[in-house]
C-alpha atoms as a PDB file:
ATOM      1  CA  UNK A   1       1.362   0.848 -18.090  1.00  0.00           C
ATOM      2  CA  UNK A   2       4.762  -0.917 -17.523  1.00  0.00           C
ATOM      3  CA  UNK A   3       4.669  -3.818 -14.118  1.00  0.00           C
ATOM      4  CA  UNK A   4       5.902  -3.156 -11.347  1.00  0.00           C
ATOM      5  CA  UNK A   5       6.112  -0.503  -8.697  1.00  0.00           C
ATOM      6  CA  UNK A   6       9.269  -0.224  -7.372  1.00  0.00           C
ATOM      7  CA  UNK A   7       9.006   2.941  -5.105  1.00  0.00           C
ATOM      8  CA  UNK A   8       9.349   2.850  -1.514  1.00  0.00           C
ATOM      9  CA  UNK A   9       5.584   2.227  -0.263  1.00  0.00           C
ATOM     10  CA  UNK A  10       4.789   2.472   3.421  1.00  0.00           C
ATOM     11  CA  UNK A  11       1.205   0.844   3.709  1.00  0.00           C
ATOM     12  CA  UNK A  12      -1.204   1.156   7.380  1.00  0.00           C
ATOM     13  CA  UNK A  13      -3.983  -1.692   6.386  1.00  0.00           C
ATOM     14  CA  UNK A  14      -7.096  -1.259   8.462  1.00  0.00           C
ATOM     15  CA  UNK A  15      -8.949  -3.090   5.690  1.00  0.00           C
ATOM     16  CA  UNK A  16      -9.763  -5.846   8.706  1.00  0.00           C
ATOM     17  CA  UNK A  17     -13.963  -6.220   8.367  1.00  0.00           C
ATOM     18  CA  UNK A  18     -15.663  -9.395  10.099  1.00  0.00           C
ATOM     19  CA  UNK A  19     -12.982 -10.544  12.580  1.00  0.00           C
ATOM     20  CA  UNK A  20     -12.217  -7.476  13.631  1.00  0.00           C
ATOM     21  CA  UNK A  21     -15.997  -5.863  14.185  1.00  0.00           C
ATOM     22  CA  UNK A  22     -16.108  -9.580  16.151  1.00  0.00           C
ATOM     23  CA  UNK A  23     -12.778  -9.635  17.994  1.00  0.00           C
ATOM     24  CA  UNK A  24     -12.494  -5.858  18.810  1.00  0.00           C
ATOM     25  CA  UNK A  25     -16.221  -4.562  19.587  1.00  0.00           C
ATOM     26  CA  UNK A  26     -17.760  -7.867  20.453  1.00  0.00           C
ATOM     27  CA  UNK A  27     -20.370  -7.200  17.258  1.00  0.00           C
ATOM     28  CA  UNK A  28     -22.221 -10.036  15.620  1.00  0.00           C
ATOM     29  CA  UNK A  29     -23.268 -10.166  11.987  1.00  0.00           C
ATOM     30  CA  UNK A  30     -25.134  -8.860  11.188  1.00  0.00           C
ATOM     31  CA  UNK A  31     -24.384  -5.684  12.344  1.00  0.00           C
ATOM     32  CA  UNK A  32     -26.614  -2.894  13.449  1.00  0.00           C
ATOM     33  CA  UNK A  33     -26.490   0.720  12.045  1.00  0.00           C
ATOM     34  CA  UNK A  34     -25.046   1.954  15.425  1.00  0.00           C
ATOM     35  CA  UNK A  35     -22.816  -1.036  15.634  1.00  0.00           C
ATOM     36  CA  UNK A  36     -21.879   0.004  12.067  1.00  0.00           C
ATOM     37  CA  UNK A  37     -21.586   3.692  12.844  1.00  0.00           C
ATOM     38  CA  UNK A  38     -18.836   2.401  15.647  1.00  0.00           C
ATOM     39  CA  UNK A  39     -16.929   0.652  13.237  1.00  0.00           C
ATOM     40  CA  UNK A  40     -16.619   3.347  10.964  1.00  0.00           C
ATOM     41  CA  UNK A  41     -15.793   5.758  13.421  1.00  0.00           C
ATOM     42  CA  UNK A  42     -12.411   3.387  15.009  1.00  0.00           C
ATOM     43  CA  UNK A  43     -11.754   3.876  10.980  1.00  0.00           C
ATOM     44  CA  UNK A  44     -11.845   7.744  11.106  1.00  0.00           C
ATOM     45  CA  UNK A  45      -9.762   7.304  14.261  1.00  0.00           C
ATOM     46  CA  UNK A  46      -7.263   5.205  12.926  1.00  0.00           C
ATOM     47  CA  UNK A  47      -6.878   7.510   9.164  1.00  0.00           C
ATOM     48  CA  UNK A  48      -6.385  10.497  11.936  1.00  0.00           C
ATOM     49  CA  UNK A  49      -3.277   8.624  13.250  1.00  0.00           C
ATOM     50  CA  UNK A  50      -2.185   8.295  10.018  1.00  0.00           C
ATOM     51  CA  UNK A  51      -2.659  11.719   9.166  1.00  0.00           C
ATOM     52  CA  UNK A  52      -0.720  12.575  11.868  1.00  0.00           C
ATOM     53  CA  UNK A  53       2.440  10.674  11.160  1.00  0.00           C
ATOM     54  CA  UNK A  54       2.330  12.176   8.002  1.00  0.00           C
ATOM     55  CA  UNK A  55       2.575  15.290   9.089  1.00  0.00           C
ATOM     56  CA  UNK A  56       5.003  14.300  11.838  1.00  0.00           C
ATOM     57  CA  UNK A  57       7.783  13.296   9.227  1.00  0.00           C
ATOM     58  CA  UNK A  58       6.403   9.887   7.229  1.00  0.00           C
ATOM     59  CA  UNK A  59       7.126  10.974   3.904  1.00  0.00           C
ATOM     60  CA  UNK A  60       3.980  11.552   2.110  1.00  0.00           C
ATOM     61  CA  UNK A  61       4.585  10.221  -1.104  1.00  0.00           C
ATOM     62  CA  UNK A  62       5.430   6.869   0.436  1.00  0.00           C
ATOM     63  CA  UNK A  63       2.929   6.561   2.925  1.00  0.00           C
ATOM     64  CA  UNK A  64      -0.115   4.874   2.014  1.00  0.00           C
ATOM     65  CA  UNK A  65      -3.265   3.701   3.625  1.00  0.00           C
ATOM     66  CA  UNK A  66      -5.287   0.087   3.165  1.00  0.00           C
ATOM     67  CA  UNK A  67      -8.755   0.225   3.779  1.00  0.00           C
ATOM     68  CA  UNK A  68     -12.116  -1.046   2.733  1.00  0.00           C
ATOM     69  CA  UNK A  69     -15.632   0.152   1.265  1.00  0.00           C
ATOM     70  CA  UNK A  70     -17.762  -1.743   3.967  1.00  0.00           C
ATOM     71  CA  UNK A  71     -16.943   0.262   6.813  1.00  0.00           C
ATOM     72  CA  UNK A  72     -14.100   3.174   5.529  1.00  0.00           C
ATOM     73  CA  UNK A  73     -16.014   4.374   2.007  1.00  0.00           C
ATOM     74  CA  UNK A  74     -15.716   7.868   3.782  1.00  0.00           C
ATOM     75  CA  UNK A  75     -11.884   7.942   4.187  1.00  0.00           C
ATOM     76  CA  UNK A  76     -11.618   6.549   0.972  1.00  0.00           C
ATOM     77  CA  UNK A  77     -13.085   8.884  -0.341  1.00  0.00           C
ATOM     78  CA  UNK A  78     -10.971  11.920   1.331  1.00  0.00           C
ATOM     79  CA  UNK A  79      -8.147   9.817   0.773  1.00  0.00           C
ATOM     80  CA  UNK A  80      -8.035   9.245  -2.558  1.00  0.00           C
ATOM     81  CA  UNK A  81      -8.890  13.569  -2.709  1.00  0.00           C
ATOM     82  CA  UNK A  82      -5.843  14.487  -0.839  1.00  0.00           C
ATOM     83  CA  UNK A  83      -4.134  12.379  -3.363  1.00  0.00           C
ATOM     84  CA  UNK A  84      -2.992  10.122  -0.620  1.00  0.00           C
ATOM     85  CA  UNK A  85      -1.405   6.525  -1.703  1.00  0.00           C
ATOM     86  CA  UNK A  86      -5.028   3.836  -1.027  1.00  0.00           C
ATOM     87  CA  UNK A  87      -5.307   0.441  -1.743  1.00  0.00           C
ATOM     88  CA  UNK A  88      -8.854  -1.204  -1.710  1.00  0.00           C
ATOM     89  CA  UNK A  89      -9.780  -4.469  -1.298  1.00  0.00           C
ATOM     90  CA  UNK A  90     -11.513  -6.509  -3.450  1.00  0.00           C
ATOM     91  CA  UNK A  91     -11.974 -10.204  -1.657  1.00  0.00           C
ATOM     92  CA  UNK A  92     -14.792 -11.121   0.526  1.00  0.00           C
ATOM     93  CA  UNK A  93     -13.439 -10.610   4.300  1.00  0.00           C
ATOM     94  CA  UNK A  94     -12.807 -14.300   6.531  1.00  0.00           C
ATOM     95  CA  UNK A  95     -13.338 -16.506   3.722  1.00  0.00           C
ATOM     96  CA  UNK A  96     -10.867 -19.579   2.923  1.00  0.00           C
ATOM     97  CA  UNK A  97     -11.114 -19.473  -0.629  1.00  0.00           C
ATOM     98  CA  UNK A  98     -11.074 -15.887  -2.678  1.00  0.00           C
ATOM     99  CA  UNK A  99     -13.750 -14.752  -3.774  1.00  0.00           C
ATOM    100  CA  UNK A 100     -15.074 -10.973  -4.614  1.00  0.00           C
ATOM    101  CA  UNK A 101     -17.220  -9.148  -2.190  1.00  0.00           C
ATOM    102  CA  UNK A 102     -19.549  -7.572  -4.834  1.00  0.00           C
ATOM    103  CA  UNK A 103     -19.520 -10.396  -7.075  1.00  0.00           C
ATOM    104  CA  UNK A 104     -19.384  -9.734 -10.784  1.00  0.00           C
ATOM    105  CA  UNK A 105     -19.507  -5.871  -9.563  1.00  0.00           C
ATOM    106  CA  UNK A 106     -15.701  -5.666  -8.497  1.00  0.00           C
ATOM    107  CA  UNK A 107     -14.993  -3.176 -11.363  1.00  0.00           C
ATOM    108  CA  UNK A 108     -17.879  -0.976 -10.510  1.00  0.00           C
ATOM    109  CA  UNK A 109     -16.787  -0.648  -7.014  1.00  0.00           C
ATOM    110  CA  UNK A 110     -13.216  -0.084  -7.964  1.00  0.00           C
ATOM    111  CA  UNK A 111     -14.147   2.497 -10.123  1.00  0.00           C
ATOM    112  CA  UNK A 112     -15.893   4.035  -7.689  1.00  0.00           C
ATOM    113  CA  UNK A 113     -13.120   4.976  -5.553  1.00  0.00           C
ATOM    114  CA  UNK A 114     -10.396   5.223  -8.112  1.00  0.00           C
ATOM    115  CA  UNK A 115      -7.375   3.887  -5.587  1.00  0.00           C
ATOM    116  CA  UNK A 116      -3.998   3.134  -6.790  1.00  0.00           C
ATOM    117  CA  UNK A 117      -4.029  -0.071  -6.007  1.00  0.00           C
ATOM    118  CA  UNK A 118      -6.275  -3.017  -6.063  1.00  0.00           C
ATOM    119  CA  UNK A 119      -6.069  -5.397  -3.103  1.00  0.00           C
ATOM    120  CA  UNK A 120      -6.443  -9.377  -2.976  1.00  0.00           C
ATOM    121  CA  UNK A 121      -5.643 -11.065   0.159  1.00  0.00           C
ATOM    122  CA  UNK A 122      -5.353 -14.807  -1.723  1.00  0.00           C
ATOM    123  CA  UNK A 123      -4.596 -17.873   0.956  1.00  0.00           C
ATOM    124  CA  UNK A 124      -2.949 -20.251  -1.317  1.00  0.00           C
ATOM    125  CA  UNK A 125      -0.450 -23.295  -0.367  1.00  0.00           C
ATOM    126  CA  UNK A 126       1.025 -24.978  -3.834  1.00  0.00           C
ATOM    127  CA  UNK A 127       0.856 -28.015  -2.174  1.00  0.00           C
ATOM    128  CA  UNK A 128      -2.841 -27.754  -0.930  1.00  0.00           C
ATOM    129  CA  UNK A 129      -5.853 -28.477  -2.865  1.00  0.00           C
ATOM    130  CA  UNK A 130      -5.666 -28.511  -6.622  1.00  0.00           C
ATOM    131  CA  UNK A 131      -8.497 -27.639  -7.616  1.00  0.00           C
ATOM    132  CA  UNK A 132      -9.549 -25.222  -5.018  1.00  0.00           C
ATOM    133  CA  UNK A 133      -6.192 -23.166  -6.115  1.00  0.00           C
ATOM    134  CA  UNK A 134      -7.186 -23.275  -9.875  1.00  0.00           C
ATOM    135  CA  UNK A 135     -10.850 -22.207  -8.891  1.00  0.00           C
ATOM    136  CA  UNK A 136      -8.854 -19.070  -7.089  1.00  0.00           C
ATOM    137  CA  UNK A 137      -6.230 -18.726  -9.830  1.00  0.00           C
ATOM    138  CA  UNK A 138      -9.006 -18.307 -12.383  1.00  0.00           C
ATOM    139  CA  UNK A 139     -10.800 -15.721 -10.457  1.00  0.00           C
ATOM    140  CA  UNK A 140      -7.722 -13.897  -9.414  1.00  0.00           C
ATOM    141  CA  UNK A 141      -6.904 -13.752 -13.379  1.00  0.00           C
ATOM    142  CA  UNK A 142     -10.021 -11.692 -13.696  1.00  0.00           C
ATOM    143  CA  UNK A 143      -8.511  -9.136 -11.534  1.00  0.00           C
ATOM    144  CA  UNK A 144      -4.944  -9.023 -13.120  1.00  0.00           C
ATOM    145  CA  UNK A 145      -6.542  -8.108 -16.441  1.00  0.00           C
ATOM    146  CA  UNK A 146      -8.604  -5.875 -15.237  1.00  0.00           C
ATOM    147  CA  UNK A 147      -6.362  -3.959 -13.767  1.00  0.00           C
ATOM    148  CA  UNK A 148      -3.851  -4.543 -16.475  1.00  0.00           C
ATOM    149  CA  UNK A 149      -6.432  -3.308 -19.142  1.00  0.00           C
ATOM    150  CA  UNK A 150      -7.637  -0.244 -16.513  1.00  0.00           C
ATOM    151  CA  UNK A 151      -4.470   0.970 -15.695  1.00  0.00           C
ATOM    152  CA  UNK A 152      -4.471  -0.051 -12.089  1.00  0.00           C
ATOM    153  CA  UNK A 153      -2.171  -1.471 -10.085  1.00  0.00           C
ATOM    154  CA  UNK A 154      -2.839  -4.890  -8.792  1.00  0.00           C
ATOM    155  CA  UNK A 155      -1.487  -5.563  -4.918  1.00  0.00           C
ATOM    156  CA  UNK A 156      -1.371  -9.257  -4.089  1.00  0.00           C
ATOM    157  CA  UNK A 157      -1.480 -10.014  -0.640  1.00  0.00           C
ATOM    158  CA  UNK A 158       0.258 -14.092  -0.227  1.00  0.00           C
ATOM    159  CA  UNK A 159      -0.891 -15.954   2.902  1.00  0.00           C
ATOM    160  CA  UNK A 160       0.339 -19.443   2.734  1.00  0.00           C
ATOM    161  CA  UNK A 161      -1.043 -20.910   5.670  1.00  0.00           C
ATOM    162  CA  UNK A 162       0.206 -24.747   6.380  1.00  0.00           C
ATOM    163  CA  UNK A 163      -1.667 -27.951   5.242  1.00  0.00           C
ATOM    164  CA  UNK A 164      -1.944 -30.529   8.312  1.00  0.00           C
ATOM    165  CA  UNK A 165       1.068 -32.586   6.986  1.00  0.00           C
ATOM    166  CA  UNK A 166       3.068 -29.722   6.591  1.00  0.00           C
ATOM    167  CA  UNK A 167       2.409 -28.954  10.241  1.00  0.00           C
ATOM    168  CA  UNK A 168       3.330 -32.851  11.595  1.00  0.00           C
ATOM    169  CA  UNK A 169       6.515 -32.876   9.792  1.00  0.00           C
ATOM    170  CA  UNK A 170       7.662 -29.990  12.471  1.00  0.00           C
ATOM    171  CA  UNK A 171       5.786 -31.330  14.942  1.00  0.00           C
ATOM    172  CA  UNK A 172       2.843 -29.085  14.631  1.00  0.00           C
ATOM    173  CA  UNK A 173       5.148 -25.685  15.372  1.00  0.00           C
ATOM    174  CA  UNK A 174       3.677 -23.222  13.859  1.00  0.00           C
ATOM    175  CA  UNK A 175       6.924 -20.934  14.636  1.00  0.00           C
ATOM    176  CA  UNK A 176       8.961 -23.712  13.228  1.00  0.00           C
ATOM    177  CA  UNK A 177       6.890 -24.068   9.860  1.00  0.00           C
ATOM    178  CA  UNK A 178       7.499 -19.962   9.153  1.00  0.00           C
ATOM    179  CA  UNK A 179      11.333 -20.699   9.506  1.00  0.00           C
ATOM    180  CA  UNK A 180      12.142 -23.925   7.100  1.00  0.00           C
ATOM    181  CA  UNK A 181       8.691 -24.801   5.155  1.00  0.00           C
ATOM    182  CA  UNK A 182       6.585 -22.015   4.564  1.00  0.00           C
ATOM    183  CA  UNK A 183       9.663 -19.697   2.743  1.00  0.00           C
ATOM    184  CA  UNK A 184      10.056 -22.215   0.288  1.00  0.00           C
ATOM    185  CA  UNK A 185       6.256 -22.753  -0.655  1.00  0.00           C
ATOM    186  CA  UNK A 186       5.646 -18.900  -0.917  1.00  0.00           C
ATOM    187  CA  UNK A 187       8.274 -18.950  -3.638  1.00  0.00           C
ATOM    188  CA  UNK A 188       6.517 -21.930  -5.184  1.00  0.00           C
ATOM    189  CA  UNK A 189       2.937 -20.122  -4.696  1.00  0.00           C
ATOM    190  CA  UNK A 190       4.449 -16.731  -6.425  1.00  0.00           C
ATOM    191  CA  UNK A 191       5.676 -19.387  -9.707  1.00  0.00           C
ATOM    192  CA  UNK A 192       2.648 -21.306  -9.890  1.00  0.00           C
ATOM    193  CA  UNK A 193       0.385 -17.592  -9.491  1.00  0.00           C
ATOM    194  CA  UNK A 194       2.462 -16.429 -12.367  1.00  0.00           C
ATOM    195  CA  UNK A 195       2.262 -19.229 -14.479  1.00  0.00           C
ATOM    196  CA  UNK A 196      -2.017 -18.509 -14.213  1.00  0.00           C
ATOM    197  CA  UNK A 197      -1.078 -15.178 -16.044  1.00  0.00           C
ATOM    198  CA  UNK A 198      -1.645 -12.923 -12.778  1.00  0.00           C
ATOM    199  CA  UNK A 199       0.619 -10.264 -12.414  1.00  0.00           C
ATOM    200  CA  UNK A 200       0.714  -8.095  -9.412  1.00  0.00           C
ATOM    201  CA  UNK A 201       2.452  -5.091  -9.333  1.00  0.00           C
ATOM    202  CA  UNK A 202       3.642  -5.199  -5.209  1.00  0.00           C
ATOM    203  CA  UNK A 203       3.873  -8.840  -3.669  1.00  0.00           C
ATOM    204  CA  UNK A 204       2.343  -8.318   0.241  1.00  0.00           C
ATOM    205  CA  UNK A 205       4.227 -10.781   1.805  1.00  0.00           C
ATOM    206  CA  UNK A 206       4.397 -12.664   5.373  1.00  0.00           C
ATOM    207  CA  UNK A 207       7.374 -11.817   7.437  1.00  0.00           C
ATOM    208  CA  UNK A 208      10.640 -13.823   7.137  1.00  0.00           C
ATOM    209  CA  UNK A 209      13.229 -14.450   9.515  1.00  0.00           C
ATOM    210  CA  UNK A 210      16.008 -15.229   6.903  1.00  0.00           C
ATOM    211  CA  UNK A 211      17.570 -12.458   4.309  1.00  0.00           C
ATOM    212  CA  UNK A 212      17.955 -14.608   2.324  1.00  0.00           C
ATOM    213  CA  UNK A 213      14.402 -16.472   1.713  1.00  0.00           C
ATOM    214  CA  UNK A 214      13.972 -12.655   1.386  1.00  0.00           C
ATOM    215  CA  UNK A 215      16.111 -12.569  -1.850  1.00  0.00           C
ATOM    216  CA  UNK A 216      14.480 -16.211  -3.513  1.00  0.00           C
ATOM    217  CA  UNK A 217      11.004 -14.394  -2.962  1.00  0.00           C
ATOM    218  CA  UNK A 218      12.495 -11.456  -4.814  1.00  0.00           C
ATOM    219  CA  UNK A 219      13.961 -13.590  -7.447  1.00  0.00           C
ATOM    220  CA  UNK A 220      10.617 -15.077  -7.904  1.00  0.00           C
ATOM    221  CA  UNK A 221       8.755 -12.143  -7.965  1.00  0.00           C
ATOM    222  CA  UNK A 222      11.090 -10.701 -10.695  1.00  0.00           C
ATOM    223  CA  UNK A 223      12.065 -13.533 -12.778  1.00  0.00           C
ATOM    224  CA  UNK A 224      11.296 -12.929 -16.609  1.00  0.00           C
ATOM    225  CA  UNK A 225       7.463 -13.469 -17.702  1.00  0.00           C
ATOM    226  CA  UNK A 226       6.086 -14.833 -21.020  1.00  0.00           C
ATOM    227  CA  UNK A 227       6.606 -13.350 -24.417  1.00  0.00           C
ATOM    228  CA  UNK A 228       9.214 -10.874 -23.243  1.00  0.00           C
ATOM    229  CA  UNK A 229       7.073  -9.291 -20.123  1.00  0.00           C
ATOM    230  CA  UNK A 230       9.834  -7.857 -17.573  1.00  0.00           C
ATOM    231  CA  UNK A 231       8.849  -8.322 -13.699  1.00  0.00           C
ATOM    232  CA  UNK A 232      11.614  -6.521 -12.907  1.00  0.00           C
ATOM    233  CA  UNK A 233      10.128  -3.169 -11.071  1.00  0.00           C
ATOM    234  CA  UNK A 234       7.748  -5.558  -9.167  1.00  0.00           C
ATOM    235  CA  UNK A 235       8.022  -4.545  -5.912  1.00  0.00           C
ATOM    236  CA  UNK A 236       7.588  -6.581  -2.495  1.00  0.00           C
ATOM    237  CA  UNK A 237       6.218  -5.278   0.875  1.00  0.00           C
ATOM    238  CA  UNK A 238       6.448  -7.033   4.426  1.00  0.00           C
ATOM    239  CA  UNK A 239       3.242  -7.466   6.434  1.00  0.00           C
ATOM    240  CA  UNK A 240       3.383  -7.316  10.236  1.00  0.00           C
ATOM    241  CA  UNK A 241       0.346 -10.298  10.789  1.00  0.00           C
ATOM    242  CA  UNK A 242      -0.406  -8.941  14.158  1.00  0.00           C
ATOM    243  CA  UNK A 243       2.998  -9.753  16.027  1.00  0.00           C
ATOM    244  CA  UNK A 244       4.536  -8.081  18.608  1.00  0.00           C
ATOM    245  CA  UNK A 245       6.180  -5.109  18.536  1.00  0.00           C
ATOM    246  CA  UNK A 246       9.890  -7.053  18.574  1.00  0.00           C
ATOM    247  CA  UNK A 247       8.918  -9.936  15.837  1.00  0.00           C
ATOM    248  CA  UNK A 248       7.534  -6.898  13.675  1.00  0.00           C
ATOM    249  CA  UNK A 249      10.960  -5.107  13.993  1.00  0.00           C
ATOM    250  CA  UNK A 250      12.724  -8.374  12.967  1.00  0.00           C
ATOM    251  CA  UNK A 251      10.864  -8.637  10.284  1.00  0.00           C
ATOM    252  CA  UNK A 252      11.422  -5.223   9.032  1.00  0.00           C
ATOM    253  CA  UNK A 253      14.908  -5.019   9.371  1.00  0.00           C
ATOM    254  CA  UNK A 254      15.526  -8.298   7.557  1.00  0.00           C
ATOM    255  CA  UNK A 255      13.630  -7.391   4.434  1.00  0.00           C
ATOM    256  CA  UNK A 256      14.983  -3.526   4.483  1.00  0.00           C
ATOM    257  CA  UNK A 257      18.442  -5.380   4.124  1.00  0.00           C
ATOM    258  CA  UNK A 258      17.158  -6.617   0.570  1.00  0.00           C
ATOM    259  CA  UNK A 259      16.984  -5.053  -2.948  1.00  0.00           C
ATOM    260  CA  UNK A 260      13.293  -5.566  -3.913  1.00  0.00           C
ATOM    261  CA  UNK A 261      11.436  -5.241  -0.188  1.00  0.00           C
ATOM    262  CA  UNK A 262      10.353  -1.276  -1.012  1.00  0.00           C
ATOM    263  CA  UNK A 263       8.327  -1.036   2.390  1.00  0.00           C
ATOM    264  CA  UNK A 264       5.957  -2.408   4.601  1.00  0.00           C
ATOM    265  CA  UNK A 265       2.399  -3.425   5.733  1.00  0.00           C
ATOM    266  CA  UNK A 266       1.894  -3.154   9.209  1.00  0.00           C
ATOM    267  CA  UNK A 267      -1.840  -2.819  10.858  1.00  0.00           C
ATOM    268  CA  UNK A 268      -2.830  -4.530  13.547  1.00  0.00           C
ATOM    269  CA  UNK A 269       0.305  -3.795  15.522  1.00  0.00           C
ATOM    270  CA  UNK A 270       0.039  -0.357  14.838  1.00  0.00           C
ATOM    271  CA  UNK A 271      -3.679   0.453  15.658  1.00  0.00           C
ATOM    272  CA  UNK A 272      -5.190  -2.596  17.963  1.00  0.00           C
ATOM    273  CA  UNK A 273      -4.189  -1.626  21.222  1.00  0.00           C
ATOM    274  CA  UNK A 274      -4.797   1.841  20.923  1.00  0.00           C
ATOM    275  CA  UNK A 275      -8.321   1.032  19.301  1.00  0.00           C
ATOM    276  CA  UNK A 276      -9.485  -1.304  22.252  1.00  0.00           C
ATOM    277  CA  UNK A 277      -8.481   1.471  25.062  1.00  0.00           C
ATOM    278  CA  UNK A 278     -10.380   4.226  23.239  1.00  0.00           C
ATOM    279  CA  UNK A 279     -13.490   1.641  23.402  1.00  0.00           C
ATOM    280  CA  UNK A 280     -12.856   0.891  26.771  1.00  0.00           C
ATOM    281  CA  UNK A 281     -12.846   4.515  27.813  1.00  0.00           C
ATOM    282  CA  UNK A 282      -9.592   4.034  28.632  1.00  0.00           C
ATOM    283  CA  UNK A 283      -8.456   6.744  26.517  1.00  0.00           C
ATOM    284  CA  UNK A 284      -9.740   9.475  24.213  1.00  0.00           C
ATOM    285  CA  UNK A 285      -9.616   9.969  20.416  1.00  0.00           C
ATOM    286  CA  UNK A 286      -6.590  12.674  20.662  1.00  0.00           C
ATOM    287  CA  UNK A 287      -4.704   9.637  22.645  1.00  0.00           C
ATOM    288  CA  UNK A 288      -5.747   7.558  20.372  1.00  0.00           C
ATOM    289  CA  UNK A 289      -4.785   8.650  17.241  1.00  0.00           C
ATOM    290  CA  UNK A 290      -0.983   9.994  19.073  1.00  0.00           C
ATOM    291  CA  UNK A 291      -0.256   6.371  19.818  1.00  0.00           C
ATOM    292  CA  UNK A 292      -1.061   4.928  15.939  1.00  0.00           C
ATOM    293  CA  UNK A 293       0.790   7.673  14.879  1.00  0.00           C
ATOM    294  CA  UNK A 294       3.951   6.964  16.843  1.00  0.00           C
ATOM    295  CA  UNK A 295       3.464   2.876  16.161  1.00  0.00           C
ATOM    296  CA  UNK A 296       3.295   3.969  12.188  1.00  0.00           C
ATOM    297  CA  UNK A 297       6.452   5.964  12.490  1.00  0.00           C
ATOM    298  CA  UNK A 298       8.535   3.735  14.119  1.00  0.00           C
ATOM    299  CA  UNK A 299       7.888   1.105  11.476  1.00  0.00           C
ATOM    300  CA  UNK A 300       8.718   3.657   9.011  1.00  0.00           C
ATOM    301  CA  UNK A 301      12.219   4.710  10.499  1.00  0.00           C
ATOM    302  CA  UNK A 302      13.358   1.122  11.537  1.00  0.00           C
ATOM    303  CA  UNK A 303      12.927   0.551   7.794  1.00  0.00           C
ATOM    304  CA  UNK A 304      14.367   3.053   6.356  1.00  0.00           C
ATOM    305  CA  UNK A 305      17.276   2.469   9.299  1.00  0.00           C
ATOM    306  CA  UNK A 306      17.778  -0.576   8.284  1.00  0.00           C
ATOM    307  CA  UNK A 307      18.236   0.107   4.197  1.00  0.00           C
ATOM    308  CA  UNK A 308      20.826   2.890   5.545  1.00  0.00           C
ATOM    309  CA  UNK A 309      22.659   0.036   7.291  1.00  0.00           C
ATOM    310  CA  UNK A 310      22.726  -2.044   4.247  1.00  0.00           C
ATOM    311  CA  UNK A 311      24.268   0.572   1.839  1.00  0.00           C
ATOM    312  CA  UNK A 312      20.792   0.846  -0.145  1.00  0.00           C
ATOM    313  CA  UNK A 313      19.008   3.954  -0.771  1.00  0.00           C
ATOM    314  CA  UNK A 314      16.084   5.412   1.116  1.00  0.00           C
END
């Protein structure tokens, strides 16, 4: 199968496990069967919503849905039956370093499913600790040839969070870091992930401010592999990381502008708020489900807005 995926890819992760069974429902690990029961059911909810926008316009070969085995094997599995776009995870949820939630098992699970994408979330600074990065680079080259040998695509989602004298060089700004440091290092981090012979197919990356730290992550991401292997259908998606509605819009509108973004990741944005005030009792399922709907579309036509504005096709 030929790297890359260059299509335009509209991705609603609720993959979140741990923090969000913590920070959402106020569960504990380890969870109960009725606490478990809840969890799966804000799932169902939240694949409804999506449903719905799909029907409501979102272009269904585009759309595509994020979610995990722990607490969503059910809507993976009807997923993946009404040939719906799904990416599963594959790391262990809240943990610094990457590591695979079923162990030596990854494949099994995987197969189990059949999604068309595989899913790392990978924290990684190229400037952080060696030997923790190898440890992950090694690991994450298990995937990549698995999925390479399989068939599969391999989704690689980047977080490069900063390394304390990262942060004191902008005075400990996190909002300044995201501007002038962290662009750079994620294009350093996509080289030096390369270079350890993995090779996603779609780059998740954190939002950027600038079009053009847009374009060096592209270049990165595309730039001619090893013995004649072309990156150049490799495809890059923006992730919302739970911002506001306005910073998500930003950040959609700036990568839309550039050859090589083909969509989006946006979760948290899109489902929190309605998922806390169906707990509450605030409002019902129907509600619920209206409002993630709505959040999911308007991601999908500010994009696609956007790539109009810039000349580019949608």
């Amino acid at each position: 199968m030929e790297l890359g995926y260059d299509q335009p890819l509209y991705i609603l992760p609720f993959d979140h496990r741990h923090s969000y069974g913590s920070e959402v429902f106020g569960f504990h690990e380890p969870l109960q069967p009725d606490q478990i029961a809840i969890v799966a059911a804000s799932k169902k909810l939240i694949y409804d919503g999506f449903r719905r926008a799909v029907a409501g316009g979102v272009p269904q070969d585009r759309a595509g849905i994020l979610v995990d085995e722990e607490f969503g094997a059910e809507v993976l599995r009807e997923a993946v039956a009404s040939g719906v776009i799904v990416a599963l995870p594959v790391e262990k949820s809240g943990q610094h370093e990457f590591d695979f939630e079923y162990g030596d098992d990854f494949a099994a699970h995987i197969e189990a499913f059949s999604p068309t994408f595989v899913k790392v979330l990978v924290r990684y600074n190229p400037e952080g600790d060696a030997a923790l990065n190898a440890r992950q680079i090694q690991r994450l080259r298990r995937v990549s040839d698995y999925c390479r040998q399989s068939g599969r695509r391999l989704m690689f989602e980047l977080l490069v969070p900063p390394e304390k004298a990262q942060l004191d060089q902008v005075g400990g700004q996190q909002a300044e870091y995201d501007l002038n440091v962290r662009p750079k290092l994620m294009v350093a981090a996509i080289e030096q992930i390369q270079e350890g012979g993995v090779e996603p197919d779609v780059w998740k990356i954190e939002g950027l401010d600038r079009a053009t730290d847009c374009e060096r992550v592209v270049a990165a991401a595309r730039r001619p592999g090893p013995g004649g292997l072309s990156r150049e259908r490799v495809g890059c998606i923006i992730l919302g990381r739970g911002e506001n509605e306005a910073k998500v819009l930003q950040w959609l509108r700036t990568a839309a502008a550039v050859p090589g973004f083909i969509g989006f990741a946006v979760g948290r944005s899109s489902f929190l708020q309605a998922i806390v005030d169906w707990r509450a009792g605030k409002i019902d399922a129907d509600r619920a489900a209206d409002q993630i709907a709505a959040k999911y579309r308007e991601w999908t036509e500010a994009f696609e807005d956007a790539r109009r504005a810039a000349g580019l096709p949608t």
